[in-house]
PDB file of N, CA and C in Angstrom:
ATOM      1  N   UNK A   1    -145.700  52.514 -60.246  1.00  0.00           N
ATOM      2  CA  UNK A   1    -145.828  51.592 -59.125  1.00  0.00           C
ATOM      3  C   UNK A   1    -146.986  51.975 -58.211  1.00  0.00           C
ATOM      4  N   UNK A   2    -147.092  52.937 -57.894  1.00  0.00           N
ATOM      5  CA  UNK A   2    -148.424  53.878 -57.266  1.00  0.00           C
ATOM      6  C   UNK A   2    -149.209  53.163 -57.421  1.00  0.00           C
ATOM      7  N   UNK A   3    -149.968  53.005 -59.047  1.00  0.00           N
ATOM      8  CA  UNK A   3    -151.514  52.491 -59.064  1.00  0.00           C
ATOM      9  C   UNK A   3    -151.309  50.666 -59.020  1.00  0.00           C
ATOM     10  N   UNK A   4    -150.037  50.474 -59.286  1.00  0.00           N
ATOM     11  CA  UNK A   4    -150.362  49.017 -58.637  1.00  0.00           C
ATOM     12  C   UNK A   4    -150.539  49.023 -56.877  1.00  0.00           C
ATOM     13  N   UNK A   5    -149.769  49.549 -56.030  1.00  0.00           N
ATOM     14  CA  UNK A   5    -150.105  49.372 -55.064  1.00  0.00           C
ATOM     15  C   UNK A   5    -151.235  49.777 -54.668  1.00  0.00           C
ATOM     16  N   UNK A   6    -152.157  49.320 -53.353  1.00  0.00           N
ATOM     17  CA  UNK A   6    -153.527  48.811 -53.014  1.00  0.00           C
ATOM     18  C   UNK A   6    -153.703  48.886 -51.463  1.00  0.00           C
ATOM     19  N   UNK A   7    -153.565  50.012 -50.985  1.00  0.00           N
ATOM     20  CA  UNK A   7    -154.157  49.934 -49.827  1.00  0.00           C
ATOM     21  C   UNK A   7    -154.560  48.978 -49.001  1.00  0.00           C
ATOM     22  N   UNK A   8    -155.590  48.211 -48.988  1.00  0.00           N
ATOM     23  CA  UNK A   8    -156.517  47.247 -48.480  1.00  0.00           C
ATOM     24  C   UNK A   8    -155.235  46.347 -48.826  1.00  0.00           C
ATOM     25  N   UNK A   9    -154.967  45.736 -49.764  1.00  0.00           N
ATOM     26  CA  UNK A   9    -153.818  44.699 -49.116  1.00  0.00           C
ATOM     27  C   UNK A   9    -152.481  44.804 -48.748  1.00  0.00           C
ATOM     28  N   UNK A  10    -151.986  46.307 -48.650  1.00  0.00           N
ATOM     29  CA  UNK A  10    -151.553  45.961 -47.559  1.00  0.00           C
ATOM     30  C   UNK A  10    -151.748  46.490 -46.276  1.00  0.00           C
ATOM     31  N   UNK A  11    -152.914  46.758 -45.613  1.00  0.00           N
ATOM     32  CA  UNK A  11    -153.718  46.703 -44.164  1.00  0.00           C
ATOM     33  C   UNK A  11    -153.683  45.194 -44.124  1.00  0.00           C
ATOM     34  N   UNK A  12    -154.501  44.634 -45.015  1.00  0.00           N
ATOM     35  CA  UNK A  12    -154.378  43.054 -45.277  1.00  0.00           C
ATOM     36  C   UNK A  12    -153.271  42.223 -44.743  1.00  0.00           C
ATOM     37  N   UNK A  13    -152.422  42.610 -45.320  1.00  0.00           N
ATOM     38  CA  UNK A  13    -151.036  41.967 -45.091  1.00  0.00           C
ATOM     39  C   UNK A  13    -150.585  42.277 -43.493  1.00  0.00           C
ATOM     40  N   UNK A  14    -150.544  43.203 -43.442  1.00  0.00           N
ATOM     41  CA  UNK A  14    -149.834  43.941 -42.176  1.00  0.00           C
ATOM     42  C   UNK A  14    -150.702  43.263 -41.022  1.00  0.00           C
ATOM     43  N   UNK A  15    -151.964  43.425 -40.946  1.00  0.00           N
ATOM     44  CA  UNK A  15    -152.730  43.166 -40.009  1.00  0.00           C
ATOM     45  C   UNK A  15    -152.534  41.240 -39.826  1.00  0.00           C
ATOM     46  N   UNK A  16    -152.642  40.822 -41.114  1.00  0.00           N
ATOM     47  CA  UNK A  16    -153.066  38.884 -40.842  1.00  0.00           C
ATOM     48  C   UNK A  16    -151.354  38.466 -40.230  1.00  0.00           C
ATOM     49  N   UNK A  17    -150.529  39.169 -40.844  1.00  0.00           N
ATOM     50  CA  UNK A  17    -149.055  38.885 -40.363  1.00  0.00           C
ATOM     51  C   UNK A  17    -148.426  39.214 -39.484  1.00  0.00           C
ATOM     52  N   UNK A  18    -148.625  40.454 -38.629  1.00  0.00           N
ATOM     53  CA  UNK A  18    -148.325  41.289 -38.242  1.00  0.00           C
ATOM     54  C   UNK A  18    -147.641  40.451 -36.592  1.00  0.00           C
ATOM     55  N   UNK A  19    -148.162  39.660 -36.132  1.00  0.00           N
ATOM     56  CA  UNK A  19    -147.209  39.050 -34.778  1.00  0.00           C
ATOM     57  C   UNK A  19    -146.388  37.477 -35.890  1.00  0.00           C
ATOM     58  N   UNK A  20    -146.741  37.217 -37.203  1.00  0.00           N
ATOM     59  CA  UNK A  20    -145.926  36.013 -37.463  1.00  0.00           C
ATOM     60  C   UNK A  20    -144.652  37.126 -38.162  1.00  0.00           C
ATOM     61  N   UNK A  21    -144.537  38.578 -38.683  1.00  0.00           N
ATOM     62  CA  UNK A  21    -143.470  38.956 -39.290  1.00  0.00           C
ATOM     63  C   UNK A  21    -142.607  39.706 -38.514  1.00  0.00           C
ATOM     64  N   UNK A  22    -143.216  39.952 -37.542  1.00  0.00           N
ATOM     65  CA  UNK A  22    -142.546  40.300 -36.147  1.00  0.00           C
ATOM     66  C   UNK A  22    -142.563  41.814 -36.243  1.00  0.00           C
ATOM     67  N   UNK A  23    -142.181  42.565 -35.177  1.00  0.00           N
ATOM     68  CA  UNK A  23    -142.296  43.914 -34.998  1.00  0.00           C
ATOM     69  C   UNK A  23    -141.214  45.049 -36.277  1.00  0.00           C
ATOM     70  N   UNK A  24    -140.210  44.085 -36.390  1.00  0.00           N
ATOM     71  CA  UNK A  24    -139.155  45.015 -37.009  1.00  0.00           C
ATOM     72  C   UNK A  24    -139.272  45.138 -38.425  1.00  0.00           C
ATOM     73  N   UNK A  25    -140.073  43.533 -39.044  1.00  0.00           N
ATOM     74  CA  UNK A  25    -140.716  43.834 -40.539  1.00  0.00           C
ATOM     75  C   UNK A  25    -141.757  45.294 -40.880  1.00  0.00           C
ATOM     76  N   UNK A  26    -143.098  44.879 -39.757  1.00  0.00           N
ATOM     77  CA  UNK A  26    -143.872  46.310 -39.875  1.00  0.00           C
ATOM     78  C   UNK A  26    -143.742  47.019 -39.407  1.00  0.00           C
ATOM     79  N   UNK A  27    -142.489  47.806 -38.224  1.00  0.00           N
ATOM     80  CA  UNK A  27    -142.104  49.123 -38.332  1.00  0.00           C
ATOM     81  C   UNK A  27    -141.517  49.764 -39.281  1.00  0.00           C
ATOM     82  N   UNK A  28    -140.718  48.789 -40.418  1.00  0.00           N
ATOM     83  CA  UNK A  28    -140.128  49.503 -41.660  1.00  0.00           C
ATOM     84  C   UNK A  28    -141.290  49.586 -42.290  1.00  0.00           C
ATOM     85  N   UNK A  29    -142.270  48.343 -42.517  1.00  0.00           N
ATOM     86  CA  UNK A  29    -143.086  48.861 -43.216  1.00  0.00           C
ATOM     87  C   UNK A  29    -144.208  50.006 -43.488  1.00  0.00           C
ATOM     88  N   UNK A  30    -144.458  50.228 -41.984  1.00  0.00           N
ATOM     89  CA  UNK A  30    -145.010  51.329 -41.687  1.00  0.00           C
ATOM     90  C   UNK A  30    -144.466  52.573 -42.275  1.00  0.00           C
ATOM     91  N   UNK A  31    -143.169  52.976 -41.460  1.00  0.00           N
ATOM     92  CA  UNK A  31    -142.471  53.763 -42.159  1.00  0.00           C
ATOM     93  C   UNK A  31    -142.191  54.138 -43.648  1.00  0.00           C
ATOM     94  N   UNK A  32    -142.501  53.110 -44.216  1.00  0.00           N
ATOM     95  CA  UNK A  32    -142.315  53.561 -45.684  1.00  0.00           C
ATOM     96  C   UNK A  32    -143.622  54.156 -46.275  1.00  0.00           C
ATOM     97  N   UNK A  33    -144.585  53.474 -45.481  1.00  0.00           N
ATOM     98  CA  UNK A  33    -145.646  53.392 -46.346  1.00  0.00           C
ATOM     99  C   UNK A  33    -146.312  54.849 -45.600  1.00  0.00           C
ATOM    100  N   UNK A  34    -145.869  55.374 -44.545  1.00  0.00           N
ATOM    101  CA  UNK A  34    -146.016  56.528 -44.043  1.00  0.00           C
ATOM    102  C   UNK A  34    -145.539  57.929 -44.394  1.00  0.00           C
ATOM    103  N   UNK A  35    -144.688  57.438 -45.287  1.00  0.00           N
ATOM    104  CA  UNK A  35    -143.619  58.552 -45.412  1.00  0.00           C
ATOM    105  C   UNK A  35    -143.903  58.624 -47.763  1.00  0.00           C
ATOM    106  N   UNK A  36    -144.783  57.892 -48.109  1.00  0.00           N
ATOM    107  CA  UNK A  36    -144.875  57.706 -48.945  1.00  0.00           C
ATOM    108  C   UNK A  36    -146.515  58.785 -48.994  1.00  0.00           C
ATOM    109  N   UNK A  37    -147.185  58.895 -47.961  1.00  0.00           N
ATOM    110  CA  UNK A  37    -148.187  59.629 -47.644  1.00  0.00           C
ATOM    111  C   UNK A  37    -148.010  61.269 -47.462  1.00  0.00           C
ATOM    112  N   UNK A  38    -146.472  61.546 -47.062  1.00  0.00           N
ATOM    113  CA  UNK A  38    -146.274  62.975 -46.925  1.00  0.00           C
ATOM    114  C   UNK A  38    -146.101  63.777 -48.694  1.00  0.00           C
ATOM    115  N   UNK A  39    -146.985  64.706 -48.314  1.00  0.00           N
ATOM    116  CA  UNK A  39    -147.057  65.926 -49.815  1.00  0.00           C
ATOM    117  C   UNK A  39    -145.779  66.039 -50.129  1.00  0.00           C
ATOM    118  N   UNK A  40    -144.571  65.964 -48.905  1.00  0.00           N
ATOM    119  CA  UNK A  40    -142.974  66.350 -49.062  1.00  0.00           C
ATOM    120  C   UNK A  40    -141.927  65.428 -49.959  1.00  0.00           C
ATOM    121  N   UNK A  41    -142.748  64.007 -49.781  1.00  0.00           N
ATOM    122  CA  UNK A  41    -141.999  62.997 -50.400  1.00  0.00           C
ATOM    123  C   UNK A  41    -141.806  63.343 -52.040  1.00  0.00           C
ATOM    124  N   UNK A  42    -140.922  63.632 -52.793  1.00  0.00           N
ATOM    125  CA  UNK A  42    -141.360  63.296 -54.472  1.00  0.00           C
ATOM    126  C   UNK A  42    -141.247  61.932 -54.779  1.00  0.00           C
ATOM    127  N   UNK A  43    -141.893  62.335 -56.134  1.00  0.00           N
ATOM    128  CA  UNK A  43    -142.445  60.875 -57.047  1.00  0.00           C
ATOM    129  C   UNK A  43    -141.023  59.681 -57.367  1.00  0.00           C
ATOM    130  N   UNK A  44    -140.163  60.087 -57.382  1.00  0.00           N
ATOM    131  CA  UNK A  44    -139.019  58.984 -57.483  1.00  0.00           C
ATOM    132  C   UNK A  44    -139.650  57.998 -56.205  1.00  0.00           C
ATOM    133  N   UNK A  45    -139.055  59.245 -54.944  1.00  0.00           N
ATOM    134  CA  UNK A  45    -138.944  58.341 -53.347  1.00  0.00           C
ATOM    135  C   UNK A  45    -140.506  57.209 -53.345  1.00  0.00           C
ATOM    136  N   UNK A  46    -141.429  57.948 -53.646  1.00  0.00           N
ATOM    137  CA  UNK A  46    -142.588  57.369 -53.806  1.00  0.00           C
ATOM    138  C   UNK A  46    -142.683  55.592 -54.759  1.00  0.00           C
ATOM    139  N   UNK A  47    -142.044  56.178 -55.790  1.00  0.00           N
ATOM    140  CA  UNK A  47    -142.296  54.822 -56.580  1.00  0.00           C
ATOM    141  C   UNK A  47    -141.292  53.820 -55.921  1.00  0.00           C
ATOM    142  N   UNK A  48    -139.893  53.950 -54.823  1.00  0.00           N
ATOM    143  CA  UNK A  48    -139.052  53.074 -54.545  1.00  0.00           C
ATOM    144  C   UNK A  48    -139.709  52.971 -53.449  1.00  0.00           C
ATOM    145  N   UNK A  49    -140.692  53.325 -52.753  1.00  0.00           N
ATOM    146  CA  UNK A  49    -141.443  52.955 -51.541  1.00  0.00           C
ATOM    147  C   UNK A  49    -142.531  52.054 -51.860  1.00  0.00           C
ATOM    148  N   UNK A  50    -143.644  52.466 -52.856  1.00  0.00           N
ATOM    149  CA  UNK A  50    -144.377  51.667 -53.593  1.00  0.00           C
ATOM    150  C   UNK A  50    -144.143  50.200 -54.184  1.00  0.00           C
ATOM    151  N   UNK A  51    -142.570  50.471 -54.592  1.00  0.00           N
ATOM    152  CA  UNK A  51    -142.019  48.727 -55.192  1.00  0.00           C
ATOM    153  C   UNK A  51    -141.751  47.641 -54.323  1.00  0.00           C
ATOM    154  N   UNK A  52    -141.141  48.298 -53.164  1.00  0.00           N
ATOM    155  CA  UNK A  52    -141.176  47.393 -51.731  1.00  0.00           C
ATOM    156  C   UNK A  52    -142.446  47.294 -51.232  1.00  0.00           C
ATOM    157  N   UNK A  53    -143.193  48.117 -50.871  1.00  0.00           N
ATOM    158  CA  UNK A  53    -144.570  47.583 -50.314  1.00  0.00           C
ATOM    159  C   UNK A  53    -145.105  46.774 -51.187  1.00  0.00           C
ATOM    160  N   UNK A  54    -145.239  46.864 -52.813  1.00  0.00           N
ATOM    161  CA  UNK A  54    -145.879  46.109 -53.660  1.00  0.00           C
ATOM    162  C   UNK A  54    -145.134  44.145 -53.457  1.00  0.00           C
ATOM    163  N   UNK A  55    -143.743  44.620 -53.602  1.00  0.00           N
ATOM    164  CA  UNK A  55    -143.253  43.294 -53.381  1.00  0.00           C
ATOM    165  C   UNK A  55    -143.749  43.005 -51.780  1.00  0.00           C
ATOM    166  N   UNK A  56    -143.306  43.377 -50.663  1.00  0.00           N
ATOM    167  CA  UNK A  56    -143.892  43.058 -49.163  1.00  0.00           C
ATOM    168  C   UNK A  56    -145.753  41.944 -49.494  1.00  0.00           C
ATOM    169  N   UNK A  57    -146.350  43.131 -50.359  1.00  0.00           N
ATOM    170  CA  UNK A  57    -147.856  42.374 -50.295  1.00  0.00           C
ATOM    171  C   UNK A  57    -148.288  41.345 -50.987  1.00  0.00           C
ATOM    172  N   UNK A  58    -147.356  41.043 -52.293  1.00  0.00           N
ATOM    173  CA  UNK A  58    -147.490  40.344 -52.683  1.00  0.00           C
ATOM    174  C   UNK A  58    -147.798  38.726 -51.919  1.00  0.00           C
ATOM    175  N   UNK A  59    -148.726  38.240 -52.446  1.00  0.00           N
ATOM    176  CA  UNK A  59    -148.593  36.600 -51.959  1.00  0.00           C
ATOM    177  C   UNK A  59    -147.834  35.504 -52.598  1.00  0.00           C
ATOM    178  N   UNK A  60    -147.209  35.645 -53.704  1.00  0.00           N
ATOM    179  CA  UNK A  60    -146.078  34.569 -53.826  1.00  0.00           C
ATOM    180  C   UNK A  60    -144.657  35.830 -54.125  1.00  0.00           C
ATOM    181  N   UNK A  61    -143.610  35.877 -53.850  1.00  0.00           N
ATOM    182  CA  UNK A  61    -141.929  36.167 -53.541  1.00  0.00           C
ATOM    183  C   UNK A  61    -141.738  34.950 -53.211  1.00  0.00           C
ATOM    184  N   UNK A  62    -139.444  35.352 -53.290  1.00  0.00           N
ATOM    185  CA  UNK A  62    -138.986  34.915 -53.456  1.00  0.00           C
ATOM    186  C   UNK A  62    -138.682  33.837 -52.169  1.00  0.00           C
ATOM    187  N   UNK A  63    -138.917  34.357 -51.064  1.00  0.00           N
ATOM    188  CA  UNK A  63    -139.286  33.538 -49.997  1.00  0.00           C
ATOM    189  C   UNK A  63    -140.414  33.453 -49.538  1.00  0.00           C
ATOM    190  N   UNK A  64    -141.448  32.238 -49.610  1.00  0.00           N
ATOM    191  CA  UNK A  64    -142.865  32.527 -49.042  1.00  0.00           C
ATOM    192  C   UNK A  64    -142.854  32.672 -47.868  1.00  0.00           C
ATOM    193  N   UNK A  65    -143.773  33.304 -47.203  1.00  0.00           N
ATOM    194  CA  UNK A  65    -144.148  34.062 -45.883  1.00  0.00           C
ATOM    195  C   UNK A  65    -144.623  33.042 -44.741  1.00  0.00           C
ATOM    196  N   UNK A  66    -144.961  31.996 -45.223  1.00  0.00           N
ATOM    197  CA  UNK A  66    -145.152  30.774 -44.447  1.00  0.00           C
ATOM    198  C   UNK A  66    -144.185  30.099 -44.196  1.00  0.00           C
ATOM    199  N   UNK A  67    -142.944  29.915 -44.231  1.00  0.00           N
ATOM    200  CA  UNK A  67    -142.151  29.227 -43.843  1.00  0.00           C
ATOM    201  C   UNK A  67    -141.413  30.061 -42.458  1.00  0.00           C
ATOM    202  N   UNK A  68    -141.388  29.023 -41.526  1.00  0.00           N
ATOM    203  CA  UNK A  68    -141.043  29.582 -40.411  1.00  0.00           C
ATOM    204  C   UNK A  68    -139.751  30.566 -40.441  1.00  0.00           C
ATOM    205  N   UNK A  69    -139.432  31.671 -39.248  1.00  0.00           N
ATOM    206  CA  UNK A  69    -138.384  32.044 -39.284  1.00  0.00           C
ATOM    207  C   UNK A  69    -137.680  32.931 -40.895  1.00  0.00           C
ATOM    208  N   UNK A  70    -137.740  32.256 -41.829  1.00  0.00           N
ATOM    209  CA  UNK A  70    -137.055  32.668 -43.054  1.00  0.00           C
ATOM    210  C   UNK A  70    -138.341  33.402 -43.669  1.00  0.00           C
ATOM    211  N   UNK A  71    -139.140  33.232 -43.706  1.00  0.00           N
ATOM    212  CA  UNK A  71    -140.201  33.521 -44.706  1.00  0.00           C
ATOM    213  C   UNK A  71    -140.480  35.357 -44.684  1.00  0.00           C
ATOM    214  N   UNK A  72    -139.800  35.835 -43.884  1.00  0.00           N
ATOM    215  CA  UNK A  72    -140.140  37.396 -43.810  1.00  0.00           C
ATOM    216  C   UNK A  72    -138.519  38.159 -44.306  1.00  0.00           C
ATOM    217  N   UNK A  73    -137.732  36.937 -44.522  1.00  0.00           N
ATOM    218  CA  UNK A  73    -136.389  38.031 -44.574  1.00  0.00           C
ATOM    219  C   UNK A  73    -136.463  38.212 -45.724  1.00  0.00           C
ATOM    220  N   UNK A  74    -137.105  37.803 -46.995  1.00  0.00           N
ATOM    221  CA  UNK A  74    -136.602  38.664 -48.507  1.00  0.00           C
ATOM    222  C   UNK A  74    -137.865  39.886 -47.875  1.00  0.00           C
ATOM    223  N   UNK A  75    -138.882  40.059 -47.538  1.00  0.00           N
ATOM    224  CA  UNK A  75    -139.546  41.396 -47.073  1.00  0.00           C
ATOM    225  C   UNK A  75    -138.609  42.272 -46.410  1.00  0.00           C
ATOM    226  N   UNK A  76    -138.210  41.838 -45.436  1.00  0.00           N
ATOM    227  CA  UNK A  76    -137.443  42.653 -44.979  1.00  0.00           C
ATOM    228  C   UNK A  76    -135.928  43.020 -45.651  1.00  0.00           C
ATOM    229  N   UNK A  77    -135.400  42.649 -46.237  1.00  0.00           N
ATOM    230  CA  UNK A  77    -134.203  43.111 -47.452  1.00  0.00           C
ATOM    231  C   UNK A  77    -135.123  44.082 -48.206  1.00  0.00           C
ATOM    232  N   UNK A  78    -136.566  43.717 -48.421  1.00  0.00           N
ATOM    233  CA  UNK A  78    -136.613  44.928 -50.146  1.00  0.00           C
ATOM    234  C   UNK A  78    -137.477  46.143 -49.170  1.00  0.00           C
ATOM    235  N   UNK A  79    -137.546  45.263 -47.709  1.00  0.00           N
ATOM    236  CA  UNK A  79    -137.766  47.233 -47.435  1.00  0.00           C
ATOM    237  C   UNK A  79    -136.590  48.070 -46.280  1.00  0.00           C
ATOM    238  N   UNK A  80    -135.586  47.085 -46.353  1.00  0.00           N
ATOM    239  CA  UNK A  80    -134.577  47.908 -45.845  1.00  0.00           C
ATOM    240  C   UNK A  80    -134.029  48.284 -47.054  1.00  0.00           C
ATOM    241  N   UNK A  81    -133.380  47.959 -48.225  1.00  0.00           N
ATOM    242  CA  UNK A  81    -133.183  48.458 -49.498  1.00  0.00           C
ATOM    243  C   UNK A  81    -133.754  49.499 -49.842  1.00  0.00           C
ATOM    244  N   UNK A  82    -135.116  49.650 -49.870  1.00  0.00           N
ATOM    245  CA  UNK A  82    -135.976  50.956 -50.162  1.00  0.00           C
ATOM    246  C   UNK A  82    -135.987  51.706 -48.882  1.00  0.00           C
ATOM    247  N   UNK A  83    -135.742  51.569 -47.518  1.00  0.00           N
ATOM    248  CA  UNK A  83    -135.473  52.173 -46.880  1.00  0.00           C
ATOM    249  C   UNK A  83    -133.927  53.085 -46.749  1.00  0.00           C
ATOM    250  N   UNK A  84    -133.297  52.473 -46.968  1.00  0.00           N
ATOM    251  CA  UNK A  84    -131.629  53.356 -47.217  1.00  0.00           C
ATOM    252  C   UNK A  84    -131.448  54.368 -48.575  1.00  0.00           C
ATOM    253  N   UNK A  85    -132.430  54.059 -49.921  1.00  0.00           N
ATOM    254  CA  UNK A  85    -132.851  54.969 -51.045  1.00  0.00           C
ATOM    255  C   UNK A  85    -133.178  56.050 -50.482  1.00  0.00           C
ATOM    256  N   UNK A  86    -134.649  55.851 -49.643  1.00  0.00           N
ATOM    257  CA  UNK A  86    -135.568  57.312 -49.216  1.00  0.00           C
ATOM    258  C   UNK A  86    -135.452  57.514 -47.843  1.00  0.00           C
ATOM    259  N   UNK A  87    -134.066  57.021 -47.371  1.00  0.00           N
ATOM    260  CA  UNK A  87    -134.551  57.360 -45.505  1.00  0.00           C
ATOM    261  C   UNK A  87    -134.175  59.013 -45.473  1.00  0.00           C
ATOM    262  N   UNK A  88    -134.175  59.885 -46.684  1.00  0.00           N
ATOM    263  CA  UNK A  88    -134.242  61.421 -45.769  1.00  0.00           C
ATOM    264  C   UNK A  88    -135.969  61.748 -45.611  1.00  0.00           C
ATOM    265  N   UNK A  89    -136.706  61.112 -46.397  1.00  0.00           N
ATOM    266  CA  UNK A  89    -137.852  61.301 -46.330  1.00  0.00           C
ATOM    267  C   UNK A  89    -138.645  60.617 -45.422  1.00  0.00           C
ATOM    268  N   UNK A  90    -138.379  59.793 -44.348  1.00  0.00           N
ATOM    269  CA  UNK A  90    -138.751  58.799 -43.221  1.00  0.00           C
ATOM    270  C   UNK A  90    -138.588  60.222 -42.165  1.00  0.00           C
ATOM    271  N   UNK A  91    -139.220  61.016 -42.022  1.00  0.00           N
ATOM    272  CA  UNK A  91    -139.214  61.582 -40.725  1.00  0.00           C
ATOM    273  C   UNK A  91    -139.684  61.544 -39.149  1.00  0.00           C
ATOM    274  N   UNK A  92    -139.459  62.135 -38.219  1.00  0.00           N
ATOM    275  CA  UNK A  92    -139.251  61.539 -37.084  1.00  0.00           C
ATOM    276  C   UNK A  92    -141.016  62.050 -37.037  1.00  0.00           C
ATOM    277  N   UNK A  93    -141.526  62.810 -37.439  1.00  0.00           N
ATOM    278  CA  UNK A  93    -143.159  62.655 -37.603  1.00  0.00           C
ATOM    279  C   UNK A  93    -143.592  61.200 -37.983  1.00  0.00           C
ATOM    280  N   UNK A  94    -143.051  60.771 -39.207  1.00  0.00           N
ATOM    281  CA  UNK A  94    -143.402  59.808 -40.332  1.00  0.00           C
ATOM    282  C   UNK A  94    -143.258  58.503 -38.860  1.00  0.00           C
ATOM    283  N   UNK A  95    -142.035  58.845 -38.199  1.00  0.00           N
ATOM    284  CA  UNK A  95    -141.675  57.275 -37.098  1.00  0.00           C
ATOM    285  C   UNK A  95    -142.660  57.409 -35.784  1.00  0.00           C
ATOM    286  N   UNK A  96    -143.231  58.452 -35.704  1.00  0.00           N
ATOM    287  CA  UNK A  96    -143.987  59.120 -34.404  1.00  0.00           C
ATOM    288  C   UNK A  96    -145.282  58.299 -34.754  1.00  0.00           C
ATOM    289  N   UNK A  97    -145.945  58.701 -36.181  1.00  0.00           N
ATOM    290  CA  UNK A  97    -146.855  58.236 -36.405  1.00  0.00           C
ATOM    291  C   UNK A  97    -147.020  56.279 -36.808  1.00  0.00           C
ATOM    292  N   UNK A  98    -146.465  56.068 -36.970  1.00  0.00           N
ATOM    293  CA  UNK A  98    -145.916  54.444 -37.116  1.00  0.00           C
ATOM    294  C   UNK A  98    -145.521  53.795 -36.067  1.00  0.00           C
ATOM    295  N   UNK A  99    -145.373  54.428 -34.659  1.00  0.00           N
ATOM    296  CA  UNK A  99    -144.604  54.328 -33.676  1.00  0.00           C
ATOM    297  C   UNK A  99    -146.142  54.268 -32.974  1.00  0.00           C
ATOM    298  N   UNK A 100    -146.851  54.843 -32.884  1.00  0.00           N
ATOM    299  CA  UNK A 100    -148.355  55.180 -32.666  1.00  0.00           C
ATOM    300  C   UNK A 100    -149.169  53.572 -33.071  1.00  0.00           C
ATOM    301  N   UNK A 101    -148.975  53.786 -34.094  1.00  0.00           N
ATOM    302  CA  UNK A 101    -149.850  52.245 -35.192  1.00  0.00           C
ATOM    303  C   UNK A 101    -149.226  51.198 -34.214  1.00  0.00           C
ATOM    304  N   UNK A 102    -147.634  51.052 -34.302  1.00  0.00           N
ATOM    305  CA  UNK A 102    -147.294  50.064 -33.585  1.00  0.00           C
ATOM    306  C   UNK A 102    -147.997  49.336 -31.847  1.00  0.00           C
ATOM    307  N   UNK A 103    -148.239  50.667 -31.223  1.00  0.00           N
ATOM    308  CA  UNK A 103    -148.230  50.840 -29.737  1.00  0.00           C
ATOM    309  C   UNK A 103    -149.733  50.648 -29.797  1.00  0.00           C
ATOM    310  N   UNK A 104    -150.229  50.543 -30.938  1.00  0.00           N
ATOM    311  CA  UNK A 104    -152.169  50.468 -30.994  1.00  0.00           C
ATOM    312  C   UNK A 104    -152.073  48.575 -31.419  1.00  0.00           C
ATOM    313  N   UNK A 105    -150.760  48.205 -32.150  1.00  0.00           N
ATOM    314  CA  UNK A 105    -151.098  46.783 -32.194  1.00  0.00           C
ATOM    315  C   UNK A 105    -150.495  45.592 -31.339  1.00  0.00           C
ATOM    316  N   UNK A 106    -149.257  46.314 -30.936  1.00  0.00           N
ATOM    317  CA  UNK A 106    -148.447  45.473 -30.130  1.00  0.00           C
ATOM    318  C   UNK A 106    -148.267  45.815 -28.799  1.00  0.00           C
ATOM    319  N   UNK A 107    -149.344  47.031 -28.429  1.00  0.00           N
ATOM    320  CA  UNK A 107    -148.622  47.469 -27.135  1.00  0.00           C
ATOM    321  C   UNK A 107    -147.693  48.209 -27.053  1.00  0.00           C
ATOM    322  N   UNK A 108    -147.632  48.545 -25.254  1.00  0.00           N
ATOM    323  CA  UNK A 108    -146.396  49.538 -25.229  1.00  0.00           C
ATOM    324  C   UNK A 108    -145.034  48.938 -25.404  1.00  0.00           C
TER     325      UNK A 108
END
């Protein structure tokens, strides 16, 4: 799952969506994708972090992202799902630093 996922889209994603998916989509997403960056994480936690971000960036899922209101909740199911797998590896560094990203896009 690793080399499918792609950096650049999802900055891509995160950034063009980021006030239509609302704050609580890209703080998980952050988090995963933060905690998928630590040397500490192993390769399992990694690839169930990778499959949600890969699904998150995708441009067609099972709910498209354009439809008002609904269009972010299958994102948010496959990264609370992959979030309850690897949340020992989500550390309060991993939320500090995502918590940071957040407060650089949305304010305090």
């Amino acid at each position: 799952m690793a080399n499918e996922f792609d950096d650049g889209s999802f900055w891509d994603k995160v950034k063009h969506f980021a006030l239509k998916a609302g704050k609580e989509v890209i703080e998980k997403a952050l988090w995963l994708y933060y905690a998928a960056q630590q040397p500490n994480t192993p390769v399992w936690a990694k690839t169930v972090i990778y499959g949600a971000l890969v699904y998150f960036v995708l441009p067609v899922d099972a709910v498209p992202d354009a439809i008002p209101v609904a269009g972010f909740t299958d994102d948010l199911g496959a990264l609370a799902a992959a979030l309850g797998t690897v949340s020992m590896y989500v550390t309060d560094e991993v939320k500090r630093i995502a918590a940071e990203k957040m407060k650089e896009w949305f304010g305090a």
